[in-house]
Protein backbone atom coordinates (compact mmCIF):
# COMPACT_ATOMS: atom_id res chain seq x y z
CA UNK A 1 86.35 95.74 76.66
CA UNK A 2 88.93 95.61 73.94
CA UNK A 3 91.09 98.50 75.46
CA UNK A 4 90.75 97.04 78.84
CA UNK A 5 92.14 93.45 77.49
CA UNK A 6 95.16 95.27 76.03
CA UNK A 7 96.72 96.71 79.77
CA UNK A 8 99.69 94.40 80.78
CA UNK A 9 98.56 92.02 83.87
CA UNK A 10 100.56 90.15 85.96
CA UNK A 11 100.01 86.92 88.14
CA UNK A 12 100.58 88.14 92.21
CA UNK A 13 99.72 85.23 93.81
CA UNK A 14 102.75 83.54 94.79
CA UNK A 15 104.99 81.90 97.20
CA UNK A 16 107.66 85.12 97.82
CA UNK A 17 104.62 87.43 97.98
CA UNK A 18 102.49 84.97 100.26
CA UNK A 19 106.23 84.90 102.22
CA UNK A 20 106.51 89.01 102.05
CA UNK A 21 102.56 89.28 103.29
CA UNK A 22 103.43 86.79 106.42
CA UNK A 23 106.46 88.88 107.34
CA UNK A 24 103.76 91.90 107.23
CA UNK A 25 101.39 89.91 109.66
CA UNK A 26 104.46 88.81 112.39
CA UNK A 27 105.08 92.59 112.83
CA UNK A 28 102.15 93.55 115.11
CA UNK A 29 103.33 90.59 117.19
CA UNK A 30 106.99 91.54 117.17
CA UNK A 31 105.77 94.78 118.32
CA UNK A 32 103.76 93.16 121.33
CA UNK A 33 106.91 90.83 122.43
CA UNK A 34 109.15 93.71 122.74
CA UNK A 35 106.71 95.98 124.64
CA UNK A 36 106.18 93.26 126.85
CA UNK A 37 109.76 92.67 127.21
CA UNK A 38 109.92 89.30 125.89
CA UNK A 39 112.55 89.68 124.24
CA UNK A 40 113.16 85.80 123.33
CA UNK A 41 110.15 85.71 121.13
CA UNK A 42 110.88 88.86 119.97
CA UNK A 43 114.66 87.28 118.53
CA UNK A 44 112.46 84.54 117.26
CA UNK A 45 110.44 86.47 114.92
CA UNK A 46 112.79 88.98 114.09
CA UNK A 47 115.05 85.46 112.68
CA UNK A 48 111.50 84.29 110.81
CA UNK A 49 111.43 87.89 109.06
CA UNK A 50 115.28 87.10 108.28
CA UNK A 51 115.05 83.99 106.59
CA UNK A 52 111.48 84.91 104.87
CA UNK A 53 113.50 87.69 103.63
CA UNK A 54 115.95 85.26 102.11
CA UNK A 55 113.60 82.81 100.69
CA UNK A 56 111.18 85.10 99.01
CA UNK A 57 113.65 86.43 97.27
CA UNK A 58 115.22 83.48 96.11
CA UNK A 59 112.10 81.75 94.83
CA UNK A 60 111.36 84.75 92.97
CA UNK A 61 114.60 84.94 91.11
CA UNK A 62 115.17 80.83 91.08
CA UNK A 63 111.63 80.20 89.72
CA UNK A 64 111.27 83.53 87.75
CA UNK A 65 108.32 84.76 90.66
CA UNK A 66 108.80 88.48 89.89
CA UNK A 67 105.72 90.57 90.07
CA UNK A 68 105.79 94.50 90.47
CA UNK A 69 103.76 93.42 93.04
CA UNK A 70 106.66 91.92 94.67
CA UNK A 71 108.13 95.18 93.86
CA UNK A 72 106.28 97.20 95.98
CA UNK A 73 105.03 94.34 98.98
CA UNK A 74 109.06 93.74 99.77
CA UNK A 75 110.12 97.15 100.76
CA UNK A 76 106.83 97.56 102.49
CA UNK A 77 107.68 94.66 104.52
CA UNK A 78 110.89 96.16 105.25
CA UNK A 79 109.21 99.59 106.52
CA UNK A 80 106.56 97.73 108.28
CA UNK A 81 109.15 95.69 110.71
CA UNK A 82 111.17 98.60 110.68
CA UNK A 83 108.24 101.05 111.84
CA UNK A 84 107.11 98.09 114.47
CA UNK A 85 111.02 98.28 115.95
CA UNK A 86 111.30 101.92 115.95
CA UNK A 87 108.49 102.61 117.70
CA UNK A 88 108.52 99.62 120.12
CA UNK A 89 112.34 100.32 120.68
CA UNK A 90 111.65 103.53 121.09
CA UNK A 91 108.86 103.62 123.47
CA UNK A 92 110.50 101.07 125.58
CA UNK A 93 113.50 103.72 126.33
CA UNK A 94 116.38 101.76 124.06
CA UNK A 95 116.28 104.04 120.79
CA UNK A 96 116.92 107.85 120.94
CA UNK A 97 113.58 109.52 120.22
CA UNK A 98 115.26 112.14 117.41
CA UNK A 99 116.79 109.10 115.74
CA UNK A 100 113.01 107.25 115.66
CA UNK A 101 111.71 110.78 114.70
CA UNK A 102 114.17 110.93 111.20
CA UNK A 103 113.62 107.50 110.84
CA UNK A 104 109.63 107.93 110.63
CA UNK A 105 110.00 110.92 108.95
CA UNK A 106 111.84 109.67 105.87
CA UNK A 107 109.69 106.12 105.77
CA UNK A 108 106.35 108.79 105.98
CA UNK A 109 107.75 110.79 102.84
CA UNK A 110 108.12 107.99 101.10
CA UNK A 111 105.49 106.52 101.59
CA UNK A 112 103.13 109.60 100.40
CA UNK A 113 104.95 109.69 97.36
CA UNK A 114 104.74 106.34 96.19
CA UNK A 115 101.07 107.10 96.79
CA UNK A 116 100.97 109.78 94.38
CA UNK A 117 103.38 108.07 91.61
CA UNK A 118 100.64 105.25 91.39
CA UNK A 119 98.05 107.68 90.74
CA UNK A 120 99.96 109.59 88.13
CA UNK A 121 101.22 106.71 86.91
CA UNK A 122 97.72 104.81 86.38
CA UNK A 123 96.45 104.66 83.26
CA UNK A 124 92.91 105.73 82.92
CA UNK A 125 89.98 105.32 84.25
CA UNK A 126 91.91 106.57 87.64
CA UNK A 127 89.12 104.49 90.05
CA UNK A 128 89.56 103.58 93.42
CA UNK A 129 88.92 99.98 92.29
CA UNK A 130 92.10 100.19 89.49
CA UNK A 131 94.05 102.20 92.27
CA UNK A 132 94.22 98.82 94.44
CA UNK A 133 94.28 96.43 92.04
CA UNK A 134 98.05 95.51 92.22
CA UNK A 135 97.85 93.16 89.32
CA UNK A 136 97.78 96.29 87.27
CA UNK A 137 101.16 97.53 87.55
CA UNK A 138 101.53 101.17 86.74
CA UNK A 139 105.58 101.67 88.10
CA UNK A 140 108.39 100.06 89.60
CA UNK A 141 109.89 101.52 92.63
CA UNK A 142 114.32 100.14 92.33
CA UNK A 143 116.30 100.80 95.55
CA UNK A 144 119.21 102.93 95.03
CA UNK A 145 122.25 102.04 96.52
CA UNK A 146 122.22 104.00 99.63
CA UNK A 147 118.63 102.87 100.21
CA UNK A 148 119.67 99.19 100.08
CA UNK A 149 122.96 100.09 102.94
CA UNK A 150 120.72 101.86 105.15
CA UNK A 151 118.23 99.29 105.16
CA UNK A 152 120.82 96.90 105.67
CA UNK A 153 122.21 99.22 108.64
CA UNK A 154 118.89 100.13 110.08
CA UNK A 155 118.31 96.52 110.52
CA UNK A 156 121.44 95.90 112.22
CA UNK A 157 120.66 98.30 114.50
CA UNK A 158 116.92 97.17 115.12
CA UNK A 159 118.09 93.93 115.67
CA UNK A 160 120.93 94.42 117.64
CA UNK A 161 119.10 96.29 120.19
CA UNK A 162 116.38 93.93 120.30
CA UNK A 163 118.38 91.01 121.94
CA UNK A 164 120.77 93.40 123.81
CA UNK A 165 118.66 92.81 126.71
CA UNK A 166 119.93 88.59 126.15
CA UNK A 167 123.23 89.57 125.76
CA UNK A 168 125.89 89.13 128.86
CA UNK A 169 128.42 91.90 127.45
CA UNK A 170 127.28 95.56 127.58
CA UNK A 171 127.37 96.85 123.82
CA UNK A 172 126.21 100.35 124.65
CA UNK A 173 128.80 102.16 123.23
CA UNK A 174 128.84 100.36 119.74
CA UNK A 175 124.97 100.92 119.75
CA UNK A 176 125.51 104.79 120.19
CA UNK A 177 128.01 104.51 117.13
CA UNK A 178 125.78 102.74 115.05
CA UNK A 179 123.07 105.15 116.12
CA UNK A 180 124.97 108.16 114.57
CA UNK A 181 126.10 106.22 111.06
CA UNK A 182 122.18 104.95 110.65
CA UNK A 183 120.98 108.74 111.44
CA UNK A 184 123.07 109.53 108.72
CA UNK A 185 122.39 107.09 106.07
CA UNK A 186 118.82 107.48 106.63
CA UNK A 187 118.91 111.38 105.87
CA UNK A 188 121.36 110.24 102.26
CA UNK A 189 118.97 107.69 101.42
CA UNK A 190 116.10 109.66 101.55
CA UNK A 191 117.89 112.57 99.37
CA UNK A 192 119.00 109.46 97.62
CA UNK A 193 115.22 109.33 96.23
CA UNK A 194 115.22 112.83 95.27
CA UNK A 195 117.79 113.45 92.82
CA UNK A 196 118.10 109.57 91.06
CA UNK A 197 116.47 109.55 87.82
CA UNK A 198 116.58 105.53 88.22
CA UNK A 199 114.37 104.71 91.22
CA UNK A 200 110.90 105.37 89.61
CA UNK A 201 110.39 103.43 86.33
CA UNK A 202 106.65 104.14 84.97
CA UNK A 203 105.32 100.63 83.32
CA UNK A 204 104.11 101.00 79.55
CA UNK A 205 100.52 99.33 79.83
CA UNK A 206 100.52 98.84 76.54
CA UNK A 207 101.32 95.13 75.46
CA UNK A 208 103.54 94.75 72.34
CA UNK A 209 101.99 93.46 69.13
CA UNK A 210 103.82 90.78 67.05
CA UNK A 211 104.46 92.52 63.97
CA UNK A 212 106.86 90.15 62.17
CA UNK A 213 109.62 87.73 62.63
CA UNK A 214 112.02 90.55 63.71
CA UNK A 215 110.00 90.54 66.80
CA UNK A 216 111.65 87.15 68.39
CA UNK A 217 114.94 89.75 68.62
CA UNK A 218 113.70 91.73 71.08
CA UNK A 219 114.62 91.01 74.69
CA UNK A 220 111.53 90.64 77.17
């Protein structure tokens, strides 16, 4: 009971996580608008995941809301709308299937090893109950650079094809360009992941004792 008291806990219920989980929940319905070809409703919510985007992330630095939680939920968020417009997009005939096949691809590798750093990183007991409890953190997954472009790009591209359809000028050409600059970013990014020593931190679970006044100097 003692050793269990000492692993660091965080609090995850909070606004830009409530904000993250509700940008998780439009997706299925973004992903119904566009096969139906509603694309209006379809602008709609991909402008809700925008601004949720914005906000969360503003409340959590304004209001000091960071949670490894958070950590983890806001790129998933990211991959989940992404995912939903791939494959919509792509069934629907308006994304290139070998460009919806990398972009899969790298999200799916990712995705299985972030699996396998919480394991390793878990402290012990490794139980399927500690394994999904989020408010033990066990690592920190940071963007690299590349990573934070190509989602930046990917998005453009999502979203630019999504209310194409609206649109009175034809903007095929500049899609096929964009096509060919996200199909590369997407391959650096996930290399990106690879070779950076930087974009897996493993959290200490231990929680530092108060030995003395020299304590107060160290930064938290």
């Amino acid at each position: 009971m003692q050793e269990s008291s000492k692993l660091l806990r965080e609090n995850i219920y909070t606004w830009p996580n409530l904000l993250t989980l509700s940008r998780i929940v439009a997706c299925p319905i973004l992903g119904y608008t566009i096969v139906k070809g509603d694309f209006v409703s379809a602008t709609s919510l991909l402008v809700y995941a925008g601004l949720t985007d914005l906000v969360d992330g503003f409340l959590a630095r304004r209001y000091n809301m960071r949670s490894v939680l958070g950590t983890i939920l806001d790129p998933a968020a990211d991959k989940t709308l992404m995912t939903t417009l791939t494959v919509t997009l792509a069934v629907k005939g308006m994304l290139p299937v070998p460009l919806a096949v990398i972009i899969l691809g790298r999200d799916v590798a990712l995705s299985l090893s972030a699996f396998y750093i919480r394991y390793t990183s878990l402290p012990p007991p490794k139980t399927w109950a500690r394994y999904w409890d989020f408010s033990l953190p066990s690592a920190e997954v940071r963007p690299t650079d590349i990573s934070k472009y190509n989602t930046a790009l990917q998005l453009l591209l999502m979203g630019t094809t999504t209310i194409s359809p609206l649109l009175s000028s034809d903007i095929s050409l500049f899609l096929q360009g964009l096509q060919w600059v996200v199909a590369t970013t997407t391959v650096w990014s996930g290399l990106s992941y690879i070779f950076s020593k930087d974009a897996v931190r493993i959290i200490s679970q231990r929680r530092k004792r108060r030995k003395g006044p020299s304590d107060d100097d160290v930064s938290h």
